[in-house]
C-alpha atoms as a PDB file:
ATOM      1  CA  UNK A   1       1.251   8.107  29.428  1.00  0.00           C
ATOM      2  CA  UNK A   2       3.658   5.561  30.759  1.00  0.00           C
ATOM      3  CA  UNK A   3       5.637   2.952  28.554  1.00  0.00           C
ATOM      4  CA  UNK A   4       3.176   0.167  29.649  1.00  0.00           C
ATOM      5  CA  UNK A   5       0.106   2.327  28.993  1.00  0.00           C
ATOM      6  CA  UNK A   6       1.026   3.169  25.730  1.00  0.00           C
ATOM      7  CA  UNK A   7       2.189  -0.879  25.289  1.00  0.00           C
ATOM      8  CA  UNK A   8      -1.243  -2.224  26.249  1.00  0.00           C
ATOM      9  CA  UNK A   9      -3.182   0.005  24.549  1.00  0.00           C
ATOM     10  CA  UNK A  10      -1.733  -0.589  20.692  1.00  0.00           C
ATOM     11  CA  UNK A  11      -1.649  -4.613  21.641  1.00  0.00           C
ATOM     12  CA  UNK A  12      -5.199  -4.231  22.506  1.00  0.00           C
ATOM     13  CA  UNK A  13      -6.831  -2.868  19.165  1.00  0.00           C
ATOM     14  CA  UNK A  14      -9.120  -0.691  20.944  1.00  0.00           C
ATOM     15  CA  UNK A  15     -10.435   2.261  19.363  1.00  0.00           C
ATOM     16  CA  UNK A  16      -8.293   0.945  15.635  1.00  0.00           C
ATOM     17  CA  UNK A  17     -10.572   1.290  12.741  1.00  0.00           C
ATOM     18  CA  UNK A  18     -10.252   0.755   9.184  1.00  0.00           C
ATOM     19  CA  UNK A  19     -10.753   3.328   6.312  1.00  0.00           C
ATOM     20  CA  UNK A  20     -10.667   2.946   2.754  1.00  0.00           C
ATOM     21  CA  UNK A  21      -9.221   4.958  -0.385  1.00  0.00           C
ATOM     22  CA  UNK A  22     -10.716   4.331  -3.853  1.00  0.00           C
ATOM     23  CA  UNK A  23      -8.483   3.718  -6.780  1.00  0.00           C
ATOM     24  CA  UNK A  24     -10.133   4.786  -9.712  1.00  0.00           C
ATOM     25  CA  UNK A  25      -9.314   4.065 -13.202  1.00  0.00           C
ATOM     26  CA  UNK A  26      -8.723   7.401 -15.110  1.00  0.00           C
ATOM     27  CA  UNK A  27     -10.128   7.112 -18.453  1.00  0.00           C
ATOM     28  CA  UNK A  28     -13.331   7.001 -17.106  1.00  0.00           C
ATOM     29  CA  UNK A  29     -12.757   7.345 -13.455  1.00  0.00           C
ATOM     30  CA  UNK A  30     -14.686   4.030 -12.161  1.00  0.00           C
ATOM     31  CA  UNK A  31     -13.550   2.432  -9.108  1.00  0.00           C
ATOM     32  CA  UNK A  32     -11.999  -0.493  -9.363  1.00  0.00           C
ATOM     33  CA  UNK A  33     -10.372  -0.784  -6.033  1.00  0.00           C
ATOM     34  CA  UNK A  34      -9.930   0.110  -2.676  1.00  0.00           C
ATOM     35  CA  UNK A  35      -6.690   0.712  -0.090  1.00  0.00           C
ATOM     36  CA  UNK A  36      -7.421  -0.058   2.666  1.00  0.00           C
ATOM     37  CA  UNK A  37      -6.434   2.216   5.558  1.00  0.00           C
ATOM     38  CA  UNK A  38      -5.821   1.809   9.866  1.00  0.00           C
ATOM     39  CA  UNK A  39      -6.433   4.800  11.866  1.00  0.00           C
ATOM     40  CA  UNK A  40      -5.447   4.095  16.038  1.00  0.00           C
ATOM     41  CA  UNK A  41      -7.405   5.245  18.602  1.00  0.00           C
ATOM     42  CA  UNK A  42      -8.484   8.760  19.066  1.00  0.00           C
ATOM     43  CA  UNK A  43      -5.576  11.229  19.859  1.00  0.00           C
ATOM     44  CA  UNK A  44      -1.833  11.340  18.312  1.00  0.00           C
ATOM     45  CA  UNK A  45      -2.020   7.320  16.999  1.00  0.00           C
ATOM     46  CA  UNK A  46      -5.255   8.703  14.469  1.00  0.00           C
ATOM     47  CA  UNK A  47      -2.050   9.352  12.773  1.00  0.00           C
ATOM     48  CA  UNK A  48      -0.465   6.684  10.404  1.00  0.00           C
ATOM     49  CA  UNK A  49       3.812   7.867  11.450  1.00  0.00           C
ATOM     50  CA  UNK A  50       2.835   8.121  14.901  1.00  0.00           C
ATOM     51  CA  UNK A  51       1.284   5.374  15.701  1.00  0.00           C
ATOM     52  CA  UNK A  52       3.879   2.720  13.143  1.00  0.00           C
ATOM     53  CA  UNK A  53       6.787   4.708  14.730  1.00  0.00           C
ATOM     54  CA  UNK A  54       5.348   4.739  18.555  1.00  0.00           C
ATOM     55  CA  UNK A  55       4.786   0.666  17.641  1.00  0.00           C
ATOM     56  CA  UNK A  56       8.612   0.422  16.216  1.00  0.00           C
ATOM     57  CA  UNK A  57       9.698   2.438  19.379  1.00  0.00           C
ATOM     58  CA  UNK A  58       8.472  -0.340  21.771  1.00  0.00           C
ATOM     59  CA  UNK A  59       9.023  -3.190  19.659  1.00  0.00           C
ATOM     60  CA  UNK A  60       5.519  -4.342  18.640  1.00  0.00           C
ATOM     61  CA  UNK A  61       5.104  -2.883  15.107  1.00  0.00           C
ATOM     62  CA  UNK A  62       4.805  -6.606  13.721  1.00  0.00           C
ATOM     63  CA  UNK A  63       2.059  -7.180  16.102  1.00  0.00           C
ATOM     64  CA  UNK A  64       0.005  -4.191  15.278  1.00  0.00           C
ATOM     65  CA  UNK A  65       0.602  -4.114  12.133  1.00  0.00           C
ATOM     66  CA  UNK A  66      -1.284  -7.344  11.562  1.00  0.00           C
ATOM     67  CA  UNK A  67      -3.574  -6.062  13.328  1.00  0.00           C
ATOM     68  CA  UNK A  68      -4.042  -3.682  11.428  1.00  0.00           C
ATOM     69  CA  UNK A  69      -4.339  -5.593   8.496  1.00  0.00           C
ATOM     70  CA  UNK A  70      -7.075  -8.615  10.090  1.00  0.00           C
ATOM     71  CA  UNK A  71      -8.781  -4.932  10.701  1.00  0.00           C
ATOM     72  CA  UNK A  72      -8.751  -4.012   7.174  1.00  0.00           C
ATOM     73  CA  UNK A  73      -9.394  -7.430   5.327  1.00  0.00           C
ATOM     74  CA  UNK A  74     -12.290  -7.693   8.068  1.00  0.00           C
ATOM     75  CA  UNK A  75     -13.850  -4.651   6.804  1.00  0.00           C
ATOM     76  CA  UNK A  76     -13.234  -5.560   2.666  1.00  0.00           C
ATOM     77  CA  UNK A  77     -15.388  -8.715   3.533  1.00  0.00           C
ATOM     78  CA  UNK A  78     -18.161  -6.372   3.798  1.00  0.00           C
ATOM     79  CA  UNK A  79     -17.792  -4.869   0.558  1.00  0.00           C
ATOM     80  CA  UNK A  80     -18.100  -5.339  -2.977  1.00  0.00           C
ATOM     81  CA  UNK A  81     -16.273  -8.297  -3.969  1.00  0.00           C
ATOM     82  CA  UNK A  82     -15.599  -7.573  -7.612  1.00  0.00           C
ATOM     83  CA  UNK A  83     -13.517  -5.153  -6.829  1.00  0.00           C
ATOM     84  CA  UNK A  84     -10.030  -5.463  -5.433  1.00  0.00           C
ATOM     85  CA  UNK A  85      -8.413  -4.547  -2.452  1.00  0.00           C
ATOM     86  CA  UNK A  86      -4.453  -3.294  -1.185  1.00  0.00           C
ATOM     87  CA  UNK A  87      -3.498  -3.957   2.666  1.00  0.00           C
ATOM     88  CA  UNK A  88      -0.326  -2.777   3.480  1.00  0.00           C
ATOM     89  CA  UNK A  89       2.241  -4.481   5.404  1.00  0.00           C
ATOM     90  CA  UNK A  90       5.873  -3.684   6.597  1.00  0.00           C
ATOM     91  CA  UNK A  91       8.586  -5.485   4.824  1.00  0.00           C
ATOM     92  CA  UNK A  92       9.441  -7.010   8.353  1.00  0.00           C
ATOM     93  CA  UNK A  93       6.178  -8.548   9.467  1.00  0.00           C
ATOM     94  CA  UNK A  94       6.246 -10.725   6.381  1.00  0.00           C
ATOM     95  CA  UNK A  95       9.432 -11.344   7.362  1.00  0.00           C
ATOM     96  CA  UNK A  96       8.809 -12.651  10.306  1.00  0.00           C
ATOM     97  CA  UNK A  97       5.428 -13.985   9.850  1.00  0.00           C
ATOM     98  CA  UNK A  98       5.186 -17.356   8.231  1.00  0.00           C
ATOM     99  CA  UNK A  99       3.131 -17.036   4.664  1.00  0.00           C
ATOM    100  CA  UNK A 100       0.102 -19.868   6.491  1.00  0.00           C
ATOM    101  CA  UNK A 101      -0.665 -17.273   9.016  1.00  0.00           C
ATOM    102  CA  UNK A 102      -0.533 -14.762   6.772  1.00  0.00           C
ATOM    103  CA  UNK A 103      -2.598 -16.047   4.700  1.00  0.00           C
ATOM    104  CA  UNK A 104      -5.326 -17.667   7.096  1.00  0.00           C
ATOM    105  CA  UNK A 105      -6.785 -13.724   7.638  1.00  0.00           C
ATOM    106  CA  UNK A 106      -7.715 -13.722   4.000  1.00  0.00           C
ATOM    107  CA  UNK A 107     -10.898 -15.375   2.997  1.00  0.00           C
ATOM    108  CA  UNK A 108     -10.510 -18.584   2.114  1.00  0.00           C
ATOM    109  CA  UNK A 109     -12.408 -18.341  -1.293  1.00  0.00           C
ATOM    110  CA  UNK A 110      -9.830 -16.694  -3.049  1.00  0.00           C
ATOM    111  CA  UNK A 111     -11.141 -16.975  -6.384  1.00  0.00           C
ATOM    112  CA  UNK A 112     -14.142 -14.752  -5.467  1.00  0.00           C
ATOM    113  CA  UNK A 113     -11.839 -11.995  -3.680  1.00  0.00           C
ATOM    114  CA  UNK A 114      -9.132  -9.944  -5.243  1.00  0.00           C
ATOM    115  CA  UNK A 115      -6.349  -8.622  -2.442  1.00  0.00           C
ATOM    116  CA  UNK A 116      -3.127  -7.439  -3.172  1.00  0.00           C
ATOM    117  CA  UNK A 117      -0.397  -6.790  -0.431  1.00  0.00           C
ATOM    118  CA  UNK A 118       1.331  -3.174  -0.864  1.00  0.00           C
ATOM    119  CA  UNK A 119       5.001  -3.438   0.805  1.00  0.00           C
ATOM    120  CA  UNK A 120       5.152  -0.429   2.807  1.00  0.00           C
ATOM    121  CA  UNK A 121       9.129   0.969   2.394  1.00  0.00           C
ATOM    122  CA  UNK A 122       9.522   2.897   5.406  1.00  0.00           C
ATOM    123  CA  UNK A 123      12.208   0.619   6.626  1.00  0.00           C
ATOM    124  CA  UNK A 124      15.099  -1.426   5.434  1.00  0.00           C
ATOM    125  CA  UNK A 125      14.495  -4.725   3.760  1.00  0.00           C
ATOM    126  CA  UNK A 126      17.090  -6.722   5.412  1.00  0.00           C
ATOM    127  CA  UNK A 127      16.663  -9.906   3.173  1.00  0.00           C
ATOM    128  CA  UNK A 128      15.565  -9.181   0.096  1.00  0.00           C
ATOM    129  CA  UNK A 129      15.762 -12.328  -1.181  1.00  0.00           C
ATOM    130  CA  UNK A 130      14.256 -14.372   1.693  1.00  0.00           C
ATOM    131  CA  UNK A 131      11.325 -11.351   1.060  1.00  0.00           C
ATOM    132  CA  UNK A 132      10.845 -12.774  -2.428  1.00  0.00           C
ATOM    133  CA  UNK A 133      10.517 -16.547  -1.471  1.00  0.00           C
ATOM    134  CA  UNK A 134       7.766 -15.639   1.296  1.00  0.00           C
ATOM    135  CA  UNK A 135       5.997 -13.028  -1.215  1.00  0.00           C
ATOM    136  CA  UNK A 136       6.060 -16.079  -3.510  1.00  0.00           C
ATOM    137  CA  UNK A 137       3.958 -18.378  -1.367  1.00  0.00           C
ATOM    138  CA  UNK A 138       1.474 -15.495  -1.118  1.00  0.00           C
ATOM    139  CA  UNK A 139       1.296 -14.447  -4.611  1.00  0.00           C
ATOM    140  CA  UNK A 140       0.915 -18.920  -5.503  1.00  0.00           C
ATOM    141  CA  UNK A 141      -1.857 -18.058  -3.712  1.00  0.00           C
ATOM    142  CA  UNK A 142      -3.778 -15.568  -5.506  1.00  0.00           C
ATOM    143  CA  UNK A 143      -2.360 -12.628  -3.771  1.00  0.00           C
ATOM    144  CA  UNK A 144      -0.660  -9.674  -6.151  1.00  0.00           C
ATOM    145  CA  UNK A 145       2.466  -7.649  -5.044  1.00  0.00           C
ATOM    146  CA  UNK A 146       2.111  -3.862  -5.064  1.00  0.00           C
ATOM    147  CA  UNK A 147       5.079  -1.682  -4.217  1.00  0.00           C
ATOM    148  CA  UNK A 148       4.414   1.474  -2.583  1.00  0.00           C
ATOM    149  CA  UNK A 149       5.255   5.232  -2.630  1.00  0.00           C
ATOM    150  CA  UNK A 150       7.932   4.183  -5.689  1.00  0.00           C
ATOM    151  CA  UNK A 151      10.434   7.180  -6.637  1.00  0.00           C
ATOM    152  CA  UNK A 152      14.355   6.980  -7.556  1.00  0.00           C
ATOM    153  CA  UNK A 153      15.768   5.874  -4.170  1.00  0.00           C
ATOM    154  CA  UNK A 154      18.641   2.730  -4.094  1.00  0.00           C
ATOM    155  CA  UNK A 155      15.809   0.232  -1.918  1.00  0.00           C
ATOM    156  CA  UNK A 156      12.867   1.223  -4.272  1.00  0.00           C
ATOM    157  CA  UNK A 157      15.439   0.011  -7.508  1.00  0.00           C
ATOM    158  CA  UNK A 158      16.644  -3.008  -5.548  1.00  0.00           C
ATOM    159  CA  UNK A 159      13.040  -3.898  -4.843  1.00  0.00           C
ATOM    160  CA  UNK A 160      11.756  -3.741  -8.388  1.00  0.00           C
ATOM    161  CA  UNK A 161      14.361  -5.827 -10.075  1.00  0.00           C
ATOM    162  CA  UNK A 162      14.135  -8.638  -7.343  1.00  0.00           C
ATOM    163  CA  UNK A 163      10.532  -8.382  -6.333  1.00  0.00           C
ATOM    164  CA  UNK A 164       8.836  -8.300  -9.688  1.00  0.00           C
ATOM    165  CA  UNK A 165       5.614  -6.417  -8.357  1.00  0.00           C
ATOM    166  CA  UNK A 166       2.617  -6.702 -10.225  1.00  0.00           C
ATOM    167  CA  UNK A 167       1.631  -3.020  -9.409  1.00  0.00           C
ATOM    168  CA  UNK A 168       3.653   0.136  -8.743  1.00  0.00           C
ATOM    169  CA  UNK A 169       2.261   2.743  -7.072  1.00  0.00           C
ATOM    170  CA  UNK A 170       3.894   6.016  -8.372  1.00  0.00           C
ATOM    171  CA  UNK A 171       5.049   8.076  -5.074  1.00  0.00           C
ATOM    172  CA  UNK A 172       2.765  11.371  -4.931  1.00  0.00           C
ATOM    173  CA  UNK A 173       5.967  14.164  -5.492  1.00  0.00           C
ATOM    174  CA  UNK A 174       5.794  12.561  -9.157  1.00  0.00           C
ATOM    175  CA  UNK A 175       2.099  13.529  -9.529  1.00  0.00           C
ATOM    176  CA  UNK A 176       0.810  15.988  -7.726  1.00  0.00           C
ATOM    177  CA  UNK A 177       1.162  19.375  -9.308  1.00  0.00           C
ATOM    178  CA  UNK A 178       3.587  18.060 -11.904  1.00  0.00           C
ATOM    179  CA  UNK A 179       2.479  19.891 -14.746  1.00  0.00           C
ATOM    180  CA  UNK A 180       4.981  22.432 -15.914  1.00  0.00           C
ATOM    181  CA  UNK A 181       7.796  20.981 -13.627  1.00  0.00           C
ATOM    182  CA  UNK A 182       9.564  19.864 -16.363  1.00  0.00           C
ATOM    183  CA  UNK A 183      12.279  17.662 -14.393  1.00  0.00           C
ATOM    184  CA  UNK A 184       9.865  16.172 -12.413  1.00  0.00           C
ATOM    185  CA  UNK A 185       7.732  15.226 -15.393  1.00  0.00           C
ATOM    186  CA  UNK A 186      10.801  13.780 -16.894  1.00  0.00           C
ATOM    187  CA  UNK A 187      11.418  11.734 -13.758  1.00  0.00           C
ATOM    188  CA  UNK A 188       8.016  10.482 -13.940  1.00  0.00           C
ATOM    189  CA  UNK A 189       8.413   9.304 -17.692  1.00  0.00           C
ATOM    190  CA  UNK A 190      11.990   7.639 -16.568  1.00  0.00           C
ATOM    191  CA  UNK A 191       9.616   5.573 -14.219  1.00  0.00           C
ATOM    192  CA  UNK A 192       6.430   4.802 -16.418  1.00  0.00           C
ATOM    193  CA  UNK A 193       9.294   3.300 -18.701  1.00  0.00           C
ATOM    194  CA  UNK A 194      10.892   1.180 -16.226  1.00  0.00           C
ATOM    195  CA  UNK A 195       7.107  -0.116 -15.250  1.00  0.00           C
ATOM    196  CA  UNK A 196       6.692  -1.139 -18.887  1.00  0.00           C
ATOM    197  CA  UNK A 197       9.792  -2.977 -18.983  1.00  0.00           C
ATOM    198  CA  UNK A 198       8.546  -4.948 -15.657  1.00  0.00           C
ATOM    199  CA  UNK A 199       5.011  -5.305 -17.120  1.00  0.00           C
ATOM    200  CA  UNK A 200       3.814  -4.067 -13.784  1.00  0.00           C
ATOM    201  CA  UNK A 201       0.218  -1.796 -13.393  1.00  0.00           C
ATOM    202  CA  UNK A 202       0.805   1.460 -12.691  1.00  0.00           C
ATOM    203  CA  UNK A 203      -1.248   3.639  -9.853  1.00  0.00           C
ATOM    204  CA  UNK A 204      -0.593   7.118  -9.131  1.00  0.00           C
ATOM    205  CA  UNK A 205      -0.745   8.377  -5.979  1.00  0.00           C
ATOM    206  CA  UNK A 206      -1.999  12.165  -4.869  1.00  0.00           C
ATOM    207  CA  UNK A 207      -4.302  13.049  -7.855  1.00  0.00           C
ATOM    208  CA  UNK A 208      -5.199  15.959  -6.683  1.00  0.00           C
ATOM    209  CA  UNK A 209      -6.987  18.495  -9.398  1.00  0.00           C
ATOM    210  CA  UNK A 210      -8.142  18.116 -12.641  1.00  0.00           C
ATOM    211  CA  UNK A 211      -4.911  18.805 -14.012  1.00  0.00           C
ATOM    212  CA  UNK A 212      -2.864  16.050 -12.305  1.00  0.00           C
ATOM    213  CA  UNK A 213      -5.289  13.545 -13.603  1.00  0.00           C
ATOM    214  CA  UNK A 214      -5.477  15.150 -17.270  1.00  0.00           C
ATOM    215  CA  UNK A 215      -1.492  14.817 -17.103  1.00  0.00           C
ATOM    216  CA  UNK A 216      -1.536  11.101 -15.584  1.00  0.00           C
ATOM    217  CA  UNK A 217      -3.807  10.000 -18.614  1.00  0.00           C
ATOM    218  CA  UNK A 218      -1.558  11.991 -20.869  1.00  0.00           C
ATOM    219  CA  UNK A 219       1.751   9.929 -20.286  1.00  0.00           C
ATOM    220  CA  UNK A 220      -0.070   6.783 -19.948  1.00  0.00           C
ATOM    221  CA  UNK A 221      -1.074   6.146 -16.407  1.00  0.00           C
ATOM    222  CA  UNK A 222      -4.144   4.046 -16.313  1.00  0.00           C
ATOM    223  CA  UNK A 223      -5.038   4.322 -12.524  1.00  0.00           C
ATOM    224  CA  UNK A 224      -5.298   6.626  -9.560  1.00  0.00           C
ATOM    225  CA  UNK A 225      -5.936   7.443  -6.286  1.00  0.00           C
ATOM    226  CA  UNK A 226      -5.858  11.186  -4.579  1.00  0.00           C
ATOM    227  CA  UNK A 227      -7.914  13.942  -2.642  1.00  0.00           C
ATOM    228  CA  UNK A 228      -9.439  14.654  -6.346  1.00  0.00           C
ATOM    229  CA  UNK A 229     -12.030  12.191  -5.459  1.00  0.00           C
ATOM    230  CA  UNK A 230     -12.307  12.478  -1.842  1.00  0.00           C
ATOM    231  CA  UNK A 231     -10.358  11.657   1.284  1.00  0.00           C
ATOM    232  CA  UNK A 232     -10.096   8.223   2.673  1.00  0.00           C
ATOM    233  CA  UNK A 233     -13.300   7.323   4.800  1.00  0.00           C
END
């Protein structure tokens, strides 16, 4: 596939479709949420890295990945609106993207629909403070900040003291299988305590047995999300 094949295609949307994830709340396992998920078309770009780093690779990954989100808030609008929903979005397409536009793809009666934005840390925030002032404008607007995939790293730290998320999603090498790691379970109560301290929501991510979710509740986690209840669909 030549550079302009592989170009046309990703600016196109063809063959994208959006999947979602329930996040459940563990003390009695209701849903109460949903991320939302892109897949590309069929082939290598059905896979999230491929197809964000194929989209970096030729310079469009702003463009799809709003794409990827009209996709997903498209396909919330058909579901039940008590619950809430996450989109994801790369640090540098809000960047980039003035907060109006962003916010014209979410339905304009925000008081009946709960979205929050998950900041997707796969890449260097290269203004974190000019990230704050256009999260700002979103969040006036009804929309909550999650941080994603959050462990011990020096951007992660940065981005909770600055940010101020109103949800942390706990990175999965903190939950899954944890039990009876004893310095990862340590790690894990370092970061429920920072969480408190920011009075953010905490989510873990990767729930995948009985055991993961029996620890989770144990510590104090009060949502999930993981193969425990299914994949995303």
């Amino acid at each position: 596939m030549t550079e302009p094949d592989v170009t046309e295609i990703l600016l196109s949307g063809r063959g994208f479709r959006a999947l979602s994830h329930p996040i459940h709340r563990l003390s009695d396992e209701a849903v109460i949420g949903y991320e939302m998920l892109t897949r590309g078309p069929k082939g290598p770009f059905e896979i999230p890295e491929v197809l964000f780093k194929t989209s970096l690779e030729h310079g469009i990954l702003t463009q799809v990945d709003l794409h990827c989100m009209k996709r997903c808030i498209t396909a919330a609008k058909t579901m039940d609106p008590s619950l809430s929903f996450h989109v994801n979005l790369y640090p540098s397409t809000i960047l980039s993207t003035p907060p109006e536009t962003l916010l014209k793809l979410f339905p304009r009666n925000t008081d009946k629909w709960k979205f929050c934005v998950e900041i997707v840390e796969d890449e260097h925030i290269s203004d974190m403070d000019r990230l704050r002032e256009q999260l700002a404008k979103l969040r006036k607007a009804g929309v909550q900040l999650a941080i994603d995939d959050v462990g011990f790293g020096a951007s992660t730290l940065e981005s909770l003291i600055v940010l101020e998320p109103d949800i942390l999603k706990i990175d999965r090498r903190y939950v899954s299988k944890v039990a009876g790691d004893s310095r990862r379970e340590r790690y894990l109560l370092r970061l429920i305590k920072v969480a408190r301290a920011l009075g953010a929501e905490l989510v873990a991510e990767g729930i995948e047995t009985r055991t993961d979710l029996e620890l989770m509740m144990e510590v104090g986690v009060e949502y999930g999300q993981g193969f425990l209840w299914g994949p995303p669909k």
